[in-house]
Protein backbone atom coordinates (compact mmCIF):
# COMPACT_ATOMS: atom_id res chain seq x y z
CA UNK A 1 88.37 112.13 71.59
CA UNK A 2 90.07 112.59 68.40
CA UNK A 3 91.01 115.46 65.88
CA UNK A 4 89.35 115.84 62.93
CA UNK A 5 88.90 118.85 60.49
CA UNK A 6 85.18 120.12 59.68
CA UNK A 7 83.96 123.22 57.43
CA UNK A 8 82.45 126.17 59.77
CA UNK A 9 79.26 126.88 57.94
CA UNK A 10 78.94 124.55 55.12
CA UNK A 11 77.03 125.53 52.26
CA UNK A 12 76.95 122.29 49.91
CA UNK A 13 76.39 118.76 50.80
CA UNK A 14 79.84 117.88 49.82
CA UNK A 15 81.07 120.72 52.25
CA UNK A 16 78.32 118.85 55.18
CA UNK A 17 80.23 115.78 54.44
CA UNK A 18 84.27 117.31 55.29
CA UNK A 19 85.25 115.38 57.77
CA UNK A 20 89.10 114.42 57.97
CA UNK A 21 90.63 112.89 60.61
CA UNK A 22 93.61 114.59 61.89
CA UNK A 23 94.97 112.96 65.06
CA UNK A 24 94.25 110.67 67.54
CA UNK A 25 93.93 112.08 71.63
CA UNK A 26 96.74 109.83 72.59
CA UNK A 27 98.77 111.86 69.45
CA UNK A 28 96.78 114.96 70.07
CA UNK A 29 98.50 115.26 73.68
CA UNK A 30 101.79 114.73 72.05
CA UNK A 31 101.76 117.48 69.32
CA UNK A 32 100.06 120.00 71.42
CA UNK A 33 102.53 120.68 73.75
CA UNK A 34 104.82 120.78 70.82
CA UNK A 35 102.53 123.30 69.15
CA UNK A 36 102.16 125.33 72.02
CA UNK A 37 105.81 125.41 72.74
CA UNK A 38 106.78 126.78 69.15
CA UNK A 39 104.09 129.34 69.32
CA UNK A 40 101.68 128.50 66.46
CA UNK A 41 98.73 129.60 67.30
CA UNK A 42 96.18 128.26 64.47
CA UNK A 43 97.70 124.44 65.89
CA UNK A 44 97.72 124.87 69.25
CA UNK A 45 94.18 124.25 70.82
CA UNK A 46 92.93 121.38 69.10
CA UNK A 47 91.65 120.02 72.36
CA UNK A 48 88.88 122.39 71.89
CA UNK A 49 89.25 123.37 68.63
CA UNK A 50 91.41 126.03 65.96
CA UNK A 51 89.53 128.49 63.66
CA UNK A 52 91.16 128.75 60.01
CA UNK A 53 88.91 131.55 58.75
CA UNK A 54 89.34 132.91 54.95
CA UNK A 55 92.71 133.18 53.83
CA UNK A 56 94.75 131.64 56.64
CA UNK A 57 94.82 128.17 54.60
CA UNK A 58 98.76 128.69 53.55
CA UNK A 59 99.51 130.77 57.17
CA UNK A 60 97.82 126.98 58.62
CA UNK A 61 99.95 124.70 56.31
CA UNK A 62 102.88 126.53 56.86
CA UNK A 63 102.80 125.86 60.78
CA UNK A 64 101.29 122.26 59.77
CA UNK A 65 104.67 121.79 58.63
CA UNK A 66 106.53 123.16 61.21
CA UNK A 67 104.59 121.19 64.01
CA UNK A 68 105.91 118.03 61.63
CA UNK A 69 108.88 118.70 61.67
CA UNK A 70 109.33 119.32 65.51
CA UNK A 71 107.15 116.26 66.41
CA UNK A 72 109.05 114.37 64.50
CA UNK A 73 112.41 115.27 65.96
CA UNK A 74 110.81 114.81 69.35
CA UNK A 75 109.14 111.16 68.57
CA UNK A 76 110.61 109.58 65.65
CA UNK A 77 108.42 107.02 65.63
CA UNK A 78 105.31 109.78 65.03
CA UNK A 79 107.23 110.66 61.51
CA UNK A 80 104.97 108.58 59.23
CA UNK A 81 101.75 108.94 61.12
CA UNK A 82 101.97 112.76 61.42
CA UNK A 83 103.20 113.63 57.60
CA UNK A 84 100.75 111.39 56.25
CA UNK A 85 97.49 112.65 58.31
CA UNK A 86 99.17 116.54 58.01
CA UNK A 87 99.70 116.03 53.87
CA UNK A 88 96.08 114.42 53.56
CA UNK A 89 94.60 117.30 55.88
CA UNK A 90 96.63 119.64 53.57
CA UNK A 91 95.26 118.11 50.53
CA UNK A 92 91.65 117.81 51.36
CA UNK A 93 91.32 121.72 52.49
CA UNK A 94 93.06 122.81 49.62
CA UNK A 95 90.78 121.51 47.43
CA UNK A 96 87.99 122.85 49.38
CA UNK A 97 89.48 126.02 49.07
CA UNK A 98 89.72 126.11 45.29
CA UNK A 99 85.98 125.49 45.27
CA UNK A 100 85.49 128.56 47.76
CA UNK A 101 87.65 131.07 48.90
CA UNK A 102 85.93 131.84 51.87
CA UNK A 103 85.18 128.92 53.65
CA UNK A 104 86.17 128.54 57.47
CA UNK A 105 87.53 125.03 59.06
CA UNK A 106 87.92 124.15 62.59
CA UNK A 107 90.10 121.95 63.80
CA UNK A 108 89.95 120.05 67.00
């Protein structure tokens, strides 16, 4: 299992093709603790998976970089891995965003 990003309902081709990989399972089991532990609730079931509907995008980044920062404090050697997948997850739905406003991700 890994963790990987997808658009809820796609409506274009491009938006069929969204696929970014977040996290491996070995990571996943990691951060999710961490996650749960810190009480941010659109990053804490991505065993299953987290809804970001409409308008939660900055609320999501926002704990996105929270979760960094603990994990990182917690396994140093995770810094690199989890700012780089975190900033390109960041990045991608951003840009997603800017071509819709109301498109949904999950994340697990």
């Amino acid at each position: 299992m890994s963790v990987v990003a997808l658009i809820n309902h796609p409506q274009t081709e491009e938006e069929r093709r969204f696929n970014i990989p977040v996290m491996t399972e070995a990571v996943c089991r990691i951060v999710g603790p961490v996650a749960e532990r810190l009480g941010l609730d659109l990053c804490d079931n991505w065993g299953t998976f987290n809804e970001v509907g409409p308008g939660q995008a900055p609320e999501f980044f926002r704990q996105l970089d929270c979760l960094a920062v603990a994990v990182a404090d917690q396994e140093p050697g995770l810094r690199d891995y989890i700012e780089h997948r975190f900033s390109n997850l960041k990045e991608r739905m951003a840009e997603a965003v800017e071509r819709r406003a109301d498109v949904e991700f999950y994340v697990g």
